[in-house]
Protein backbone atom coordinates (compact mmCIF):
# COMPACT_ATOMS: atom_id res chain seq x y z
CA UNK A 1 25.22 51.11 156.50
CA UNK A 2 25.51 50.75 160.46
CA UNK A 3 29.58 51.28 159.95
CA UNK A 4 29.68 53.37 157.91
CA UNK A 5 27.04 55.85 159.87
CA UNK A 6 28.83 55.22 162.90
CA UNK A 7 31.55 57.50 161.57
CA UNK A 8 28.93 60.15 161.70
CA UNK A 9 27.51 59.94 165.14
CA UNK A 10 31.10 61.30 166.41
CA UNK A 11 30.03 64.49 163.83
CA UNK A 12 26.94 64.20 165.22
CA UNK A 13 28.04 64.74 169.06
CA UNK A 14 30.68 67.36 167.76
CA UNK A 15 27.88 69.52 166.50
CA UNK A 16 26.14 69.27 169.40
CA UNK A 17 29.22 70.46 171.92
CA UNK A 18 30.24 73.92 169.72
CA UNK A 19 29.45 76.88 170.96
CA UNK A 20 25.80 78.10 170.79
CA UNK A 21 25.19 75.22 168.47
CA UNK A 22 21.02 74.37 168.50
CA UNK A 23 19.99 71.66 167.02
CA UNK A 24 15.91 70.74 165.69
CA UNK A 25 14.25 68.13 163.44
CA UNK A 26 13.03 69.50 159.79
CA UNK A 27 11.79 68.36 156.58
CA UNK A 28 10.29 65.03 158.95
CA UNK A 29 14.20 63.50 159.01
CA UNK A 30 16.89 65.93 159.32
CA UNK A 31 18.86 66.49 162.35
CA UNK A 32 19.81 70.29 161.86
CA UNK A 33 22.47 72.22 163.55
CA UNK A 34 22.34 75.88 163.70
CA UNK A 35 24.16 78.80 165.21
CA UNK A 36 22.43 82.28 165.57
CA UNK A 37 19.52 80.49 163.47
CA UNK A 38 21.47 79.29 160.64
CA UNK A 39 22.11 75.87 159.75
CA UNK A 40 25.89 74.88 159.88
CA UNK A 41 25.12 70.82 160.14
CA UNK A 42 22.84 68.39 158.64
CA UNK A 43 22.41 64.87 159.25
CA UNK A 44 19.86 62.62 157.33
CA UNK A 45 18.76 60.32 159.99
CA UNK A 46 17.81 56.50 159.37
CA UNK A 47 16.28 54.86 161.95
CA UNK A 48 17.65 57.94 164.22
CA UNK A 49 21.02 57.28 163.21
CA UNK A 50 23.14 60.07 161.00
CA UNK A 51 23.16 58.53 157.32
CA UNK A 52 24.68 61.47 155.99
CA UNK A 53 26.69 64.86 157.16
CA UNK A 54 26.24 67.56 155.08
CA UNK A 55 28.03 71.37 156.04
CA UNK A 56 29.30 74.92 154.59
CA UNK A 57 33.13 74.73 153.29
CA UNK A 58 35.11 77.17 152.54
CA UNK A 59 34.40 78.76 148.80
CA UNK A 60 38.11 77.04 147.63
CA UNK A 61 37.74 73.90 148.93
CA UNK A 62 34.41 72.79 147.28
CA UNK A 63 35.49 71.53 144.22
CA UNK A 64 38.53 69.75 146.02
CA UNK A 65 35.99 68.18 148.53
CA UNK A 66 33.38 67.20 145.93
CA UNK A 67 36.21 65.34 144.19
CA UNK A 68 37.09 62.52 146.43
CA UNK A 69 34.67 59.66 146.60
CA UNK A 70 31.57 59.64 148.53
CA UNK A 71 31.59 63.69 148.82
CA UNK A 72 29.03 65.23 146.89
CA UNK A 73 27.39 68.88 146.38
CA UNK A 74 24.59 68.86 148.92
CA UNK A 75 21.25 68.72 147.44
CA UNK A 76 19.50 72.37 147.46
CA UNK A 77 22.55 73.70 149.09
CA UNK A 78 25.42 73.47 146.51
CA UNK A 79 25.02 77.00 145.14
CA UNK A 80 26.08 78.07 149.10
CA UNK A 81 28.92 75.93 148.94
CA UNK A 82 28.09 73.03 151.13
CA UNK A 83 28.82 69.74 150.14
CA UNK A 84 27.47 65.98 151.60
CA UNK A 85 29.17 63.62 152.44
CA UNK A 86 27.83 59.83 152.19
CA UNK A 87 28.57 56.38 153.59
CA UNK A 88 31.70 55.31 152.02
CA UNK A 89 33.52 58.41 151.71
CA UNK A 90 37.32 59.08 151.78
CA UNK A 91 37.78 61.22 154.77
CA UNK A 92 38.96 60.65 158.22
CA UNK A 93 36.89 61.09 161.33
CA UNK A 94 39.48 63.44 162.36
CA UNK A 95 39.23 65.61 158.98
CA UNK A 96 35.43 65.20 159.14
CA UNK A 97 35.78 67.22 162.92
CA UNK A 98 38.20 69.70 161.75
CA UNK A 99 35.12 70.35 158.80
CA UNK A 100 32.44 70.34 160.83
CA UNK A 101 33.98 72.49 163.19
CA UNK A 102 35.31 75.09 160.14
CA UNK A 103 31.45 75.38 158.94
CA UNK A 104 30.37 76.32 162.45
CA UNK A 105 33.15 78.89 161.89
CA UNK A 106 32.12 80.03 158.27
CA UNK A 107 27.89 80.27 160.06
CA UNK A 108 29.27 82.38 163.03
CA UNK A 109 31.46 84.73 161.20
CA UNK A 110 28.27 85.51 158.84
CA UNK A 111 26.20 86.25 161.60
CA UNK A 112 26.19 90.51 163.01
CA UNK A 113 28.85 91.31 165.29
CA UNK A 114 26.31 92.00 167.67
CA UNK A 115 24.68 88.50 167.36
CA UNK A 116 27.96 87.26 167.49
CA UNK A 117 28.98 88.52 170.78
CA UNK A 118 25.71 87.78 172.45
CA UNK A 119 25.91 84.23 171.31
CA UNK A 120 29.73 84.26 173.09
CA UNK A 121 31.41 82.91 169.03
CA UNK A 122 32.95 86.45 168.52
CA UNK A 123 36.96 85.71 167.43
């Protein structure tokens, strides 16, 4: 599993560095990711690594994503389009960025224009 959830650490640090990204603990082993208060990243931590990266995706690519191996509908979350992604999965770290980074996107753009500018992620 250490390999494998190496992949996601980079995800992990990603998160972390996009603008007016938070980040908290919940349901005990979570690492959450939020912008404006909602979450745009989750990472099931095991032994305080990231065992799994879960995110939003855009309404056409869910079925697309949830078809390659190791890419499931998130738990709870499927209905909102967000899919999780597992150890061996079939996407690059570079796709996996470009993902993450298009969720924080999808969050921001949901959030009031208002909220938006204050937070600086108005496009």
């Amino acid at each position: 599993m250490a390999k494998a959830a190496a992949r996601f650490e980079r995800q992990r640090a990603l998160a972390a560095t996009l603008p007016a990204a938070t980040q908290d603990v919940k349901w005990g082993a979570d690492l959450v990711f939020s912008v404006g208060g909602k979450m745009f990243c989750v990472f099931l931590l095991d032994e305080g690594v990231a065992a799994t990266c879960s995110f939003k995706v855009d309404d056409d690519r869910f079925l697309e994503l949830t078809g390659l191996p190791g890419v499931i509908p998130a738990p709870y979350l499927a209905r909102a389009k967000w899919v999780q992604v597992k150890a061996g999965h079939a996407l690059t770290a570079t796709d996996l960025d470009a993902l993450v980074r298009r969720s924080h996107a999808l969050v921001a753009g949901s959030l009031t224009k208002k909220l938006q500018r204050e937070l600086g992620v108005l496009e």
